[in-house]
N, C-alpha and C. Protein backbone atom coordinates (compact mmCIF):
# COMPACT_ATOMS: atom_id res chain seq x y z
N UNK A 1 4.18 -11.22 13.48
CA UNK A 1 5.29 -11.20 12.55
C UNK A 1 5.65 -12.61 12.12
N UNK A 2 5.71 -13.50 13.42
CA UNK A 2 6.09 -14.94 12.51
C UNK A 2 4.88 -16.10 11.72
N UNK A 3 3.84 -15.54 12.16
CA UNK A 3 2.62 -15.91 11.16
C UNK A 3 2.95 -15.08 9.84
N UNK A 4 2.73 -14.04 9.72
CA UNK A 4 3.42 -13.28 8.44
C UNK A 4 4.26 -13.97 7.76
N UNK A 5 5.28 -14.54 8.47
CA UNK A 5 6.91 -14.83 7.89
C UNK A 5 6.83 -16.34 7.32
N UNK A 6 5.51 -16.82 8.45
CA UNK A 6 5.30 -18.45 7.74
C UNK A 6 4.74 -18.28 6.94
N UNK A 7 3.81 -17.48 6.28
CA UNK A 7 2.73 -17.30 4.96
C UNK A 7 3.49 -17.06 3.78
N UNK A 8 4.99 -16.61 3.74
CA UNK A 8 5.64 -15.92 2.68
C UNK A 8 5.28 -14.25 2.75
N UNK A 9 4.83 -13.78 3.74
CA UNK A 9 4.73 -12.22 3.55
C UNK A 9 6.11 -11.37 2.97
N UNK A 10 5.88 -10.63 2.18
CA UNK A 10 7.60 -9.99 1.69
C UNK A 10 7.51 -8.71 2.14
N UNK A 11 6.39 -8.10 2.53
CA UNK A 11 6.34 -6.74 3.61
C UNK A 11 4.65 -6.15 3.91
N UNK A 12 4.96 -5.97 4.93
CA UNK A 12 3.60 -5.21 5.82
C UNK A 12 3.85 -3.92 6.30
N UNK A 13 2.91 -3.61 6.45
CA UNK A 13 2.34 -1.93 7.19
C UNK A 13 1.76 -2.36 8.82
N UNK A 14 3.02 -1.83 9.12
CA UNK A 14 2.38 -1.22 10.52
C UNK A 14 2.00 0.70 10.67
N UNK A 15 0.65 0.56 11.42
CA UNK A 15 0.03 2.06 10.96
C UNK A 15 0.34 3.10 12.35
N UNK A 16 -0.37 4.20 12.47
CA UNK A 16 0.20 4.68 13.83
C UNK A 16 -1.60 5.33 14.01
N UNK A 17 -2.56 4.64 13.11
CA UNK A 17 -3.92 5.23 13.36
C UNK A 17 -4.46 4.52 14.53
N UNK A 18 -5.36 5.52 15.29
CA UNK A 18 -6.09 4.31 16.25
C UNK A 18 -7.35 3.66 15.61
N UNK A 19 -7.33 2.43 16.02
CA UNK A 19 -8.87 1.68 14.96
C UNK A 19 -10.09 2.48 15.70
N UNK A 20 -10.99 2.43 14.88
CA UNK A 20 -11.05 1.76 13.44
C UNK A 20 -10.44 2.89 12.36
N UNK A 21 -9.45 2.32 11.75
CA UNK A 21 -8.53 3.23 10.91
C UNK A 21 -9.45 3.70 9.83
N UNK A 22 -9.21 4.85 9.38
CA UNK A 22 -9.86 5.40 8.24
C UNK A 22 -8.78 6.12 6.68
N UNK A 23 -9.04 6.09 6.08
CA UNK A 23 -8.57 6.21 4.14
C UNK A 23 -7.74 7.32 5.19
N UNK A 24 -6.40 7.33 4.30
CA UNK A 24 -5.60 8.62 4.83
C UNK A 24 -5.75 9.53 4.27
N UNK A 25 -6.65 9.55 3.23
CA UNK A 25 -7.06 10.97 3.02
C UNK A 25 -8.26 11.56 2.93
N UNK A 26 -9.07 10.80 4.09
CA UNK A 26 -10.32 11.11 4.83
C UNK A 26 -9.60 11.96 5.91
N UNK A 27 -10.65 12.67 6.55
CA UNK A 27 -10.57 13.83 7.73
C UNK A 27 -11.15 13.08 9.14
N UNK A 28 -10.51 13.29 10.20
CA UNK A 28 -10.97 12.50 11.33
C UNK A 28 -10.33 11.48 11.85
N UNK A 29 -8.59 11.56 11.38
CA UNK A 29 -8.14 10.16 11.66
C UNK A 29 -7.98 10.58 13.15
N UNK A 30 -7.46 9.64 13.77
CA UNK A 30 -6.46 9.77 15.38
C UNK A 30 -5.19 8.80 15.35
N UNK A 31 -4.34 9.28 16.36
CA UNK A 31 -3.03 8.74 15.98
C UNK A 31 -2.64 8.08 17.52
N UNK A 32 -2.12 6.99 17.89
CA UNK A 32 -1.83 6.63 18.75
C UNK A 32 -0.46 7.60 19.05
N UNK A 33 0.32 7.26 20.23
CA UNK A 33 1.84 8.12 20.30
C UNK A 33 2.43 7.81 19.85
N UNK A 34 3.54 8.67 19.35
CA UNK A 34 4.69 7.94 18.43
C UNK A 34 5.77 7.16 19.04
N UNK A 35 5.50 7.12 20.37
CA UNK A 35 6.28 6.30 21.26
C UNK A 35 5.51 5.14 21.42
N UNK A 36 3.93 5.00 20.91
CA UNK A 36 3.56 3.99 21.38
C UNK A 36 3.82 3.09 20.17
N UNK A 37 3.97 3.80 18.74
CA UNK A 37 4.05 3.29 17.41
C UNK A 37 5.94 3.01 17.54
N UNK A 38 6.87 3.61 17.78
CA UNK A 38 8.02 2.75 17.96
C UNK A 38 8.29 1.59 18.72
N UNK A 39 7.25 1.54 19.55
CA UNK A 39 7.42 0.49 20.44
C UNK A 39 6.83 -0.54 19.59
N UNK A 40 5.49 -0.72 19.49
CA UNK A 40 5.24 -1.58 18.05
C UNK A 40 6.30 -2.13 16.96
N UNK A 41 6.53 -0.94 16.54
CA UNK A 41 7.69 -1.18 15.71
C UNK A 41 9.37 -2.01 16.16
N UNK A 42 9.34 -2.08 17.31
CA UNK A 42 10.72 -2.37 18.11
C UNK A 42 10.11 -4.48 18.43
N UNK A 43 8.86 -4.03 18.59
CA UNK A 43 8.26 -5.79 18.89
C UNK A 43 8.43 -6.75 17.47
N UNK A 44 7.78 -5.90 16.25
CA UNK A 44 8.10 -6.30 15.12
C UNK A 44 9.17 -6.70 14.53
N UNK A 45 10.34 -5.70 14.94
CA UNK A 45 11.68 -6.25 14.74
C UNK A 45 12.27 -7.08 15.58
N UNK A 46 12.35 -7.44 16.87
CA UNK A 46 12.96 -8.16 17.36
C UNK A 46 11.87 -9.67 16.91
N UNK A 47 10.57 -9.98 16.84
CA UNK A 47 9.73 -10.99 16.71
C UNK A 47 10.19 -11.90 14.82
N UNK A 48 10.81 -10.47 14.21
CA UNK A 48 11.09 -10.95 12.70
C UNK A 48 12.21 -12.07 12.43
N UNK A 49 11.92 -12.75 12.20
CA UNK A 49 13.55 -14.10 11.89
C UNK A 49 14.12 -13.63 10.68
N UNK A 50 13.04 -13.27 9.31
CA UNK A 50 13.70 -13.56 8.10
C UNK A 50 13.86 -11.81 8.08
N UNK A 51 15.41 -11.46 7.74
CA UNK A 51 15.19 -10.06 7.43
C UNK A 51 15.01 -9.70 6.09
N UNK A 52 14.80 -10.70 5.10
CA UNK A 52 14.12 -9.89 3.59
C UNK A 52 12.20 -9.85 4.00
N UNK A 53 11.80 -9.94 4.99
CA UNK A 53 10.26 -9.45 5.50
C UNK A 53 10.02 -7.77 5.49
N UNK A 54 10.09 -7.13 4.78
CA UNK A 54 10.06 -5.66 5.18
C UNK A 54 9.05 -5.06 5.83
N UNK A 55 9.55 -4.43 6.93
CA UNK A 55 8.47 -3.64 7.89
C UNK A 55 8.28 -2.13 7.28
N UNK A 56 7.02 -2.12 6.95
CA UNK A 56 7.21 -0.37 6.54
C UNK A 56 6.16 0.12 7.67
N UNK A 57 6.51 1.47 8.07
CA UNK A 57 5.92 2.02 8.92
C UNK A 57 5.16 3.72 8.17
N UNK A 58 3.88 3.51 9.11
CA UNK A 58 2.86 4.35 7.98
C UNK A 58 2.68 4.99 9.11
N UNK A 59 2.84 6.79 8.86
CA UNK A 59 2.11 7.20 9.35
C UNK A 59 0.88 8.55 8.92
N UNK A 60 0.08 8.55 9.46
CA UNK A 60 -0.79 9.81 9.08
C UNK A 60 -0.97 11.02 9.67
N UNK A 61 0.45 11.53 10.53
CA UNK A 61 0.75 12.42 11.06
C UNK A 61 0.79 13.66 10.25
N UNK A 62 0.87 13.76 9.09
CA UNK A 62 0.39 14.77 7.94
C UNK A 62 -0.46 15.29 8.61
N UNK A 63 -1.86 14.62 8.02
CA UNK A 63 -3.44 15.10 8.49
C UNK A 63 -3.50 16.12 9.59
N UNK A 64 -2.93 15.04 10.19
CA UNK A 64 -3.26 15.18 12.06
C UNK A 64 -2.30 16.11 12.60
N UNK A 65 -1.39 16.59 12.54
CA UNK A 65 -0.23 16.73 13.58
C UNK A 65 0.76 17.69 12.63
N UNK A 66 0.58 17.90 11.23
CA UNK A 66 1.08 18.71 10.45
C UNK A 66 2.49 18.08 9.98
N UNK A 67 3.53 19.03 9.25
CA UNK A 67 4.41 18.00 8.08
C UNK A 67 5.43 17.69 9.05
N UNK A 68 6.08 18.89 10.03
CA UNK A 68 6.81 18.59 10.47
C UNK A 68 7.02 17.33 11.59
N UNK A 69 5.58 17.00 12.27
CA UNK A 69 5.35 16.29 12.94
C UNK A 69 5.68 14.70 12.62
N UNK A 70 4.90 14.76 11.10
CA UNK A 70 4.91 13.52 10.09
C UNK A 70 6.48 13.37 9.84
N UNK A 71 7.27 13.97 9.49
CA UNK A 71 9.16 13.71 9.72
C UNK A 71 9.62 13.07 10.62
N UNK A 72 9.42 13.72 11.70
CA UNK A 72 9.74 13.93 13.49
C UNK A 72 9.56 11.94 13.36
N UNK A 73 8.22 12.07 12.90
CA UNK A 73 7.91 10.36 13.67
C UNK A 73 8.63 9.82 12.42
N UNK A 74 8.73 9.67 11.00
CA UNK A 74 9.20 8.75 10.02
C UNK A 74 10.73 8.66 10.63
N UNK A 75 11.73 9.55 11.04
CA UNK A 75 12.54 9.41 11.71
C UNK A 75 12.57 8.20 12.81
N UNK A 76 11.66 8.62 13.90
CA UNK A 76 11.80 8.00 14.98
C UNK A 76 10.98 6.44 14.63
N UNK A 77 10.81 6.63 13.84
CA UNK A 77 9.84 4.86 13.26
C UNK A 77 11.21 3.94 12.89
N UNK A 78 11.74 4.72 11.49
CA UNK A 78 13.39 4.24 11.16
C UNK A 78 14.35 3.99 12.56
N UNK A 79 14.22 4.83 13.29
CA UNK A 79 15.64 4.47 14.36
C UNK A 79 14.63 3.10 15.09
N UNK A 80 13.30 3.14 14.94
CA UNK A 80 13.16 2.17 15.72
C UNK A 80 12.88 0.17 14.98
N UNK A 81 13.21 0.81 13.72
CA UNK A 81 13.57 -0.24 12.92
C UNK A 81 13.20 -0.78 11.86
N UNK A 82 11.84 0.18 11.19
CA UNK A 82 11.40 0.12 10.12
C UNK A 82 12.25 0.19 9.30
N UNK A 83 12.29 -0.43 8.29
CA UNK A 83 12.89 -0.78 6.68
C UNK A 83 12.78 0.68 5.61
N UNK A 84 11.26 0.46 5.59
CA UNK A 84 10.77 1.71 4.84
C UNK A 84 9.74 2.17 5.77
N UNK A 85 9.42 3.86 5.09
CA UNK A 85 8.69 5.11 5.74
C UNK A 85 7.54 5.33 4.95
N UNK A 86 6.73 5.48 5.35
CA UNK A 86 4.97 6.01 4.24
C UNK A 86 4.63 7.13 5.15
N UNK A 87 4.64 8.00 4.64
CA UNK A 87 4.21 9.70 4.93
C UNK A 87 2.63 9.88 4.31
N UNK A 88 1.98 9.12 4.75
CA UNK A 88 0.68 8.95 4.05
C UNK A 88 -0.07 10.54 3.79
N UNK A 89 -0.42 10.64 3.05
CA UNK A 89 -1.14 11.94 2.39
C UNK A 89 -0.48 13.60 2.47
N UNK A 90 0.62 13.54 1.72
CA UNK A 90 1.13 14.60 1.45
C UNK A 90 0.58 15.66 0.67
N UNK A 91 0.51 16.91 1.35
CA UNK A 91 -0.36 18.06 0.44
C UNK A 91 0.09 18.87 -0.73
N UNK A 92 1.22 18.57 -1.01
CA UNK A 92 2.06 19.29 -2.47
C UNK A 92 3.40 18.77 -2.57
N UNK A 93 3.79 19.12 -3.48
CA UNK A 93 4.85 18.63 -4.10
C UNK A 93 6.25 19.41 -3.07
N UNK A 94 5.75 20.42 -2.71
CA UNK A 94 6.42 20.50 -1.30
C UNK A 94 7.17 20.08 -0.03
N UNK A 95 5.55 19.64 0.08
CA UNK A 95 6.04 18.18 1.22
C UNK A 95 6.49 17.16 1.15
N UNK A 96 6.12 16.80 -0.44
CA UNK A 96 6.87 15.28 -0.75
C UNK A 96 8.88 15.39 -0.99
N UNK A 97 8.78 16.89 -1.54
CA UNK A 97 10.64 17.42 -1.33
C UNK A 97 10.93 17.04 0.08
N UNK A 98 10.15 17.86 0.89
CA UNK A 98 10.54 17.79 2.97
C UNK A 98 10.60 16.65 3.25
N UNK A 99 10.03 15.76 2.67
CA UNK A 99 9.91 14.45 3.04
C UNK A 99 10.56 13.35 2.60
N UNK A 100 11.47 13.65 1.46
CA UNK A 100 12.08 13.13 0.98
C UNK A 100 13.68 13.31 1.49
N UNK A 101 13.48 14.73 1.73
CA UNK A 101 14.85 15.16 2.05
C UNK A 101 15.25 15.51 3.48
N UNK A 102 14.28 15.04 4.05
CA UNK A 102 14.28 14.86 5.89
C UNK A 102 14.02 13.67 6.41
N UNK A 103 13.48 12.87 5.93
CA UNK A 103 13.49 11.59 6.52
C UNK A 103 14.42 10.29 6.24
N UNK A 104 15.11 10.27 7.09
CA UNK A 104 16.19 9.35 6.67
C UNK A 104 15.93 7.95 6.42
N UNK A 105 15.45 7.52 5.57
CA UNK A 105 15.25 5.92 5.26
C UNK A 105 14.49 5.73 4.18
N UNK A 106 14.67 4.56 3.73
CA UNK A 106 13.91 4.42 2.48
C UNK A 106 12.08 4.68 2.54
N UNK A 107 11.60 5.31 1.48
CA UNK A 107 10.49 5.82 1.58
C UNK A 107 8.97 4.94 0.57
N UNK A 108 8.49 5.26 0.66
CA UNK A 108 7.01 4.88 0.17
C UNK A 108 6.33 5.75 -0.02
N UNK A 109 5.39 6.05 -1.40
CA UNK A 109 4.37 6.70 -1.51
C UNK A 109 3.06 6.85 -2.00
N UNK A 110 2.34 7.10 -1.66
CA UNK A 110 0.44 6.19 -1.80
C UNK A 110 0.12 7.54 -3.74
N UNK A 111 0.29 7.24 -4.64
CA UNK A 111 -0.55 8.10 -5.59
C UNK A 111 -1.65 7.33 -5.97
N UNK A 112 -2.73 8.44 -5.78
CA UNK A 112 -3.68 8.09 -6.63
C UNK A 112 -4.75 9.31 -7.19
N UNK A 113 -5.12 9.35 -8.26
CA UNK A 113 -6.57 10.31 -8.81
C UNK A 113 -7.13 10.86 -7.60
N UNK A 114 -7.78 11.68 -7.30
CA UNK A 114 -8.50 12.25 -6.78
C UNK A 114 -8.16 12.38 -5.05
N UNK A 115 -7.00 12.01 -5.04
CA UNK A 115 -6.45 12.16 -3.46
C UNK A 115 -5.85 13.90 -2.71
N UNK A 116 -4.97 13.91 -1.67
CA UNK A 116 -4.93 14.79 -1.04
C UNK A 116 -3.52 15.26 -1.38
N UNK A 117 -2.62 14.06 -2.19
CA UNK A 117 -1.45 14.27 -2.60
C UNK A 117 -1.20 14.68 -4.30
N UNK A 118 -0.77 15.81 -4.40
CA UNK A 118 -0.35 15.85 -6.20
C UNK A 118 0.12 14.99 -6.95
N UNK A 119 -0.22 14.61 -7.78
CA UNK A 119 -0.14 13.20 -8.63
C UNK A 119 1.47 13.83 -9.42
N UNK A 120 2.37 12.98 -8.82
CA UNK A 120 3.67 12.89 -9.45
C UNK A 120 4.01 12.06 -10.55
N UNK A 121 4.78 12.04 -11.29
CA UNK A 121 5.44 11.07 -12.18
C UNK A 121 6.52 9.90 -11.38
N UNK A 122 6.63 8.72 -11.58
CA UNK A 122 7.33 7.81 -10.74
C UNK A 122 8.92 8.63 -11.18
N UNK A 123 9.13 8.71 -12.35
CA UNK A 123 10.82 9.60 -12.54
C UNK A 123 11.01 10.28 -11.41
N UNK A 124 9.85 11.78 -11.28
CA UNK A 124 10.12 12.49 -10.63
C UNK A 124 10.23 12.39 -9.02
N UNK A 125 9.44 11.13 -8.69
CA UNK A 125 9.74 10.79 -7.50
C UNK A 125 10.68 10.36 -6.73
N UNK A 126 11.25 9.82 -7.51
CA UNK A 126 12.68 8.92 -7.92
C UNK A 126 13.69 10.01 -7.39
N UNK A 127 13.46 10.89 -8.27
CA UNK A 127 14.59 11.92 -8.06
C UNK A 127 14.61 12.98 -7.14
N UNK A 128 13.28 12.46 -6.32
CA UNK A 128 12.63 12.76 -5.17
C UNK A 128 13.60 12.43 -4.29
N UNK A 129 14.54 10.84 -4.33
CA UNK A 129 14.21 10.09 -3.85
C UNK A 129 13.24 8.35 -2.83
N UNK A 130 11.91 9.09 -3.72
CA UNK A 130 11.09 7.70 -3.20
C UNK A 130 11.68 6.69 -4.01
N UNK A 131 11.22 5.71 -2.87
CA UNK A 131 11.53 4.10 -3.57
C UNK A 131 10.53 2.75 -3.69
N UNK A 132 9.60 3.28 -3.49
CA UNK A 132 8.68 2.57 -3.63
C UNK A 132 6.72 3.51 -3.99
N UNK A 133 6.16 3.38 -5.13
CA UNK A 133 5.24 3.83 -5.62
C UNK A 133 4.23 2.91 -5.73
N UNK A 134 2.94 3.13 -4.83
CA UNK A 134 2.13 2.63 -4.70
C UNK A 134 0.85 2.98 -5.42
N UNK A 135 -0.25 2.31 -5.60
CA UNK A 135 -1.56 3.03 -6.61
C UNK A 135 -2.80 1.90 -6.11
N UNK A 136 -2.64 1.57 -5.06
CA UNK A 136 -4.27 0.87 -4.59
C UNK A 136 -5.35 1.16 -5.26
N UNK A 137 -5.06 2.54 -4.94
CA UNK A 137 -6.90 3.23 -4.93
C UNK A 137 -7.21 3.40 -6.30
N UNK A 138 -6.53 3.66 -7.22
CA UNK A 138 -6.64 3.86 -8.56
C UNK A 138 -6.83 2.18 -9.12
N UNK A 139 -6.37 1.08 -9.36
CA UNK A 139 -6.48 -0.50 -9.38
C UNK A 139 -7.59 -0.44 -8.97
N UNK A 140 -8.14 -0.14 -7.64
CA UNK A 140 -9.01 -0.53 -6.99
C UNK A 140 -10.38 0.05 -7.64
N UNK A 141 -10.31 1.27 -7.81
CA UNK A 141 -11.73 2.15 -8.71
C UNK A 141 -11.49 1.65 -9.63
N UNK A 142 -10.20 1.28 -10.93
CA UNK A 142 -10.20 0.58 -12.11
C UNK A 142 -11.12 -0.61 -12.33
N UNK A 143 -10.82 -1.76 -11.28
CA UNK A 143 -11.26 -2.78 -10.82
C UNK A 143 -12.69 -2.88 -10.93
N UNK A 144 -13.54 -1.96 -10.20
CA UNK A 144 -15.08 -1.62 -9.60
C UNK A 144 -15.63 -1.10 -11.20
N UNK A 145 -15.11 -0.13 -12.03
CA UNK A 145 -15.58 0.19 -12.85
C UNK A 145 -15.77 -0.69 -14.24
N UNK A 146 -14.95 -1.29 -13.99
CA UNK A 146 -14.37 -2.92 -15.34
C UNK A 146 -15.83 -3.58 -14.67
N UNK A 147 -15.86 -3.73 -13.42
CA UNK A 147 -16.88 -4.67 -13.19
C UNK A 147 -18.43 -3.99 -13.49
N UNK A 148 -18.59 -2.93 -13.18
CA UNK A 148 -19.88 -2.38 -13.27
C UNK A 148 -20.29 -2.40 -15.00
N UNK A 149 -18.95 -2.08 -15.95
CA UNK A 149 -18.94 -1.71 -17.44
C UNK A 149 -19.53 -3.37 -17.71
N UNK A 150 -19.48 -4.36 -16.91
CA UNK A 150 -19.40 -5.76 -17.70
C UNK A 150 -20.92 -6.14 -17.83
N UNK A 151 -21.19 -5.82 -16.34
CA UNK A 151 -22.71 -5.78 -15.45
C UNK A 151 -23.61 -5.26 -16.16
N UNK A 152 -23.27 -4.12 -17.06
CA UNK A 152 -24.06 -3.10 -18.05
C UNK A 152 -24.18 -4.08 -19.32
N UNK A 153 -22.94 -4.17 -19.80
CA UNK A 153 -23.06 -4.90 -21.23
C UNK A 153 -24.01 -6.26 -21.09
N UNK A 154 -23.58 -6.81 -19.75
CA UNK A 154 -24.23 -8.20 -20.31
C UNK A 154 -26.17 -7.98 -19.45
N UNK A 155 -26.21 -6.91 -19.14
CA UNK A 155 -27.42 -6.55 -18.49
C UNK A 155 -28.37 -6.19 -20.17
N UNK A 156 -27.85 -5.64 -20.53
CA UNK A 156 -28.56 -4.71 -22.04
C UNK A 156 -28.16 -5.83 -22.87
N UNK A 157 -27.28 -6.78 -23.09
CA UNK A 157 -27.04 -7.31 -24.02
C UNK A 157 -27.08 -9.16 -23.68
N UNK A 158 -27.11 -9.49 -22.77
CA UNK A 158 -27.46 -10.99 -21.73
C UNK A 158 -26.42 -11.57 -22.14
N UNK A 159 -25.41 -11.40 -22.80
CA UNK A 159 -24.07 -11.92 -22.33
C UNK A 159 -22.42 -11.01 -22.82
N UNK A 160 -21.70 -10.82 -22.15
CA UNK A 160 -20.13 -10.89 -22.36
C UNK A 160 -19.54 -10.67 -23.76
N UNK A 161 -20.38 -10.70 -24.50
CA UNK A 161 -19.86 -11.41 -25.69
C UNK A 161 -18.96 -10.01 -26.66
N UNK A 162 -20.28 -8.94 -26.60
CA UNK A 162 -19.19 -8.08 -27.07
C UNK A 162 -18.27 -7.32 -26.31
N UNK A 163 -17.83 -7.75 -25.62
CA UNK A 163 -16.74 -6.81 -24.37
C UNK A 163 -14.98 -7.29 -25.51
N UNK A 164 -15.02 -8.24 -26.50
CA UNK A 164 -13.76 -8.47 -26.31
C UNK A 164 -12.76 -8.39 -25.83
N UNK A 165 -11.68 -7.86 -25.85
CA UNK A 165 -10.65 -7.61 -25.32
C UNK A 165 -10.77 -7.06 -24.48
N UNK A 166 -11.73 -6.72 -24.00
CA UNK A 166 -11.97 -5.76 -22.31
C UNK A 166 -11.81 -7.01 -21.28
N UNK A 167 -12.06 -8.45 -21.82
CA UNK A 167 -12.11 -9.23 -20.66
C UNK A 167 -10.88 -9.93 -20.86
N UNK A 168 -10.17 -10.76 -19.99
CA UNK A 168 -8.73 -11.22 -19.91
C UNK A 168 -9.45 -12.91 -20.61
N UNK A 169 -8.36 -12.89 -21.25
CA UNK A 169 -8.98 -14.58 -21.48
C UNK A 169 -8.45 -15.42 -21.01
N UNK A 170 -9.37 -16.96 -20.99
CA UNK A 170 -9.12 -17.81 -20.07
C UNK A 170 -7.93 -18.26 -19.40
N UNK A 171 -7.11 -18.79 -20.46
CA UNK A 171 -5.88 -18.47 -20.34
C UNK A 171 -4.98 -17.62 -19.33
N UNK A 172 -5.00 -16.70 -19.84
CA UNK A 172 -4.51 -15.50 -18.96
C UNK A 172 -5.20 -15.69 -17.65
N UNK A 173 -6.41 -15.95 -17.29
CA UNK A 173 -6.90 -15.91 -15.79
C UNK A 173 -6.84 -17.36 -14.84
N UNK A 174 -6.43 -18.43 -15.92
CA UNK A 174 -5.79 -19.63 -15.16
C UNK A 174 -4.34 -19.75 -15.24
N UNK A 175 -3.42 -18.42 -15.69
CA UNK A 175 -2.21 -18.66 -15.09
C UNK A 175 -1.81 -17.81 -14.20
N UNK A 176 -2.89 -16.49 -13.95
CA UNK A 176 -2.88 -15.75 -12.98
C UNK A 176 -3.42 -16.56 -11.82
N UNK A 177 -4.23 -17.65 -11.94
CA UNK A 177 -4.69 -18.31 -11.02
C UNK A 177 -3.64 -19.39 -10.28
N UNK A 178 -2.70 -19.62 -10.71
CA UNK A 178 -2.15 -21.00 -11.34
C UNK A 178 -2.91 -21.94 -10.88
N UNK A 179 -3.88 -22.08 -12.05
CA UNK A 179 -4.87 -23.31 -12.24
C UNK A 179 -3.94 -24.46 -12.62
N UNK A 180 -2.95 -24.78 -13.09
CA UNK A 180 -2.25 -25.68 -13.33
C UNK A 180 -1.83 -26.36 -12.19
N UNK A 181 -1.21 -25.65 -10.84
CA UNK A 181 -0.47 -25.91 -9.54
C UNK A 181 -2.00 -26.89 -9.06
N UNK A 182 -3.11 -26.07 -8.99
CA UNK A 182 -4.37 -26.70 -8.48
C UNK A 182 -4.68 -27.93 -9.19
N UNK A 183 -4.93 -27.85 -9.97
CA UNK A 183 -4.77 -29.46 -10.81
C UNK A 183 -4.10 -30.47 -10.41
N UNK A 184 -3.08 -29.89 -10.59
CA UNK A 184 -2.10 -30.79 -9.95
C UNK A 184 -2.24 -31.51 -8.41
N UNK A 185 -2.82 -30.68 -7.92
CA UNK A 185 -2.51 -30.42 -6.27
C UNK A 185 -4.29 -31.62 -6.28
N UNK A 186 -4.96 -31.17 -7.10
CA UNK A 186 -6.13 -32.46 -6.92
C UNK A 186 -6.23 -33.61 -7.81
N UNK A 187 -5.03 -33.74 -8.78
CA UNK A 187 -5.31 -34.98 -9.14
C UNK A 187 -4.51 -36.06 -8.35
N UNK A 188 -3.17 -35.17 -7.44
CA UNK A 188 -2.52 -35.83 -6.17
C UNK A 188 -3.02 -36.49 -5.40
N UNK A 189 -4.37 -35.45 -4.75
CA UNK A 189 -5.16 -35.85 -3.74
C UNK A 189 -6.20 -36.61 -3.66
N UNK A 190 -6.70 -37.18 -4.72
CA UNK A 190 -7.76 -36.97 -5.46
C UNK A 190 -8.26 -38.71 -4.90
């Protein structure tokens, strides 16, 4: 936690899978106890100095252990001092109500394409109650496919050139970089 807190971390996941952890909406996870995951959770909080660090606590007691189980612990994660709750892989719009409306603390939720959870609207989640909407996996396949589409064009075509606007320009990727800060930082050193 205080390596975290020296890096600028603004929040982490602590999980309740045993390693080697697997996609929460793969089959085959295992779950440590939920006494062994509050206790975790109880080290985290007392080890934290800065309290804008948010601890969210994940579990995949869904899968494993069924919905009510997955409550039972987002509960007992919160009393033990998590910030926010991740109910990782909810099976209908069902569970994301039960889960919204049984677990006392602020919540988190993983959407993405082709997962185990029904793809909600952020409104409707909202009014769910979630407070935080997540989309890894979707960025992440976005990501892989931008790259493979580029790999193609400049494979058939030996360069970039007609992708226009598909690629970010320079610009844009040296202030996402802040190439400027780096500059700086080596003509200091230099």
């Amino acid at each position: 936690m205080r390596e975290f807190e020296r890096l600028g971390v603004a929040a982490l996941h602590i999980e309740d899978q045993i390693s080697p952890k697997k996609c929460g909406h793969y089959a085959g996870k295992t779950l440590i106890s939920a006494e062994e995951m509050a206790g975790k959770l109880r080290a985290a909080q007392d080890a934290r100095r800065d309290p804008d660090l948010v601890i969210i606590a994940r579990t995949d007691a869904r899968a494993v252990e069924g919905l009510e189980a997955a409550i039972r612990r987002g509960n007992l994660y919160a009393q033990a001092g998590a910030d926010v709750i991740f109910v990782e892989a909810p099976e209908s719009e069902d569970d994301l109500r039960a889960i919204a409306r049984e677990v006392r603390a602020p919540l988190l939720v993983n959407m993405f394409q082709g997962g185990q959870t029904p793809l909600v609207t952020p409104g409707a989640l909202a009014e769910m109650g979630y407070r935080i909407m997540i989309v890894p996996s979707d960025l992440q396949r976005a990501a892989i496919r931008a790259m493979q589409d580029a790999a193609t064009v400049i494979k058939q075509t030996g360069t970039a050139a007609g992708m226009g606007t598909r690629l970010a320009g320079f610009e844009e990727r040296d202030a996402l970089v802040d190439l400027a800060l780096w500059q700086k930082r080596e003509h200091r050193y230099k």
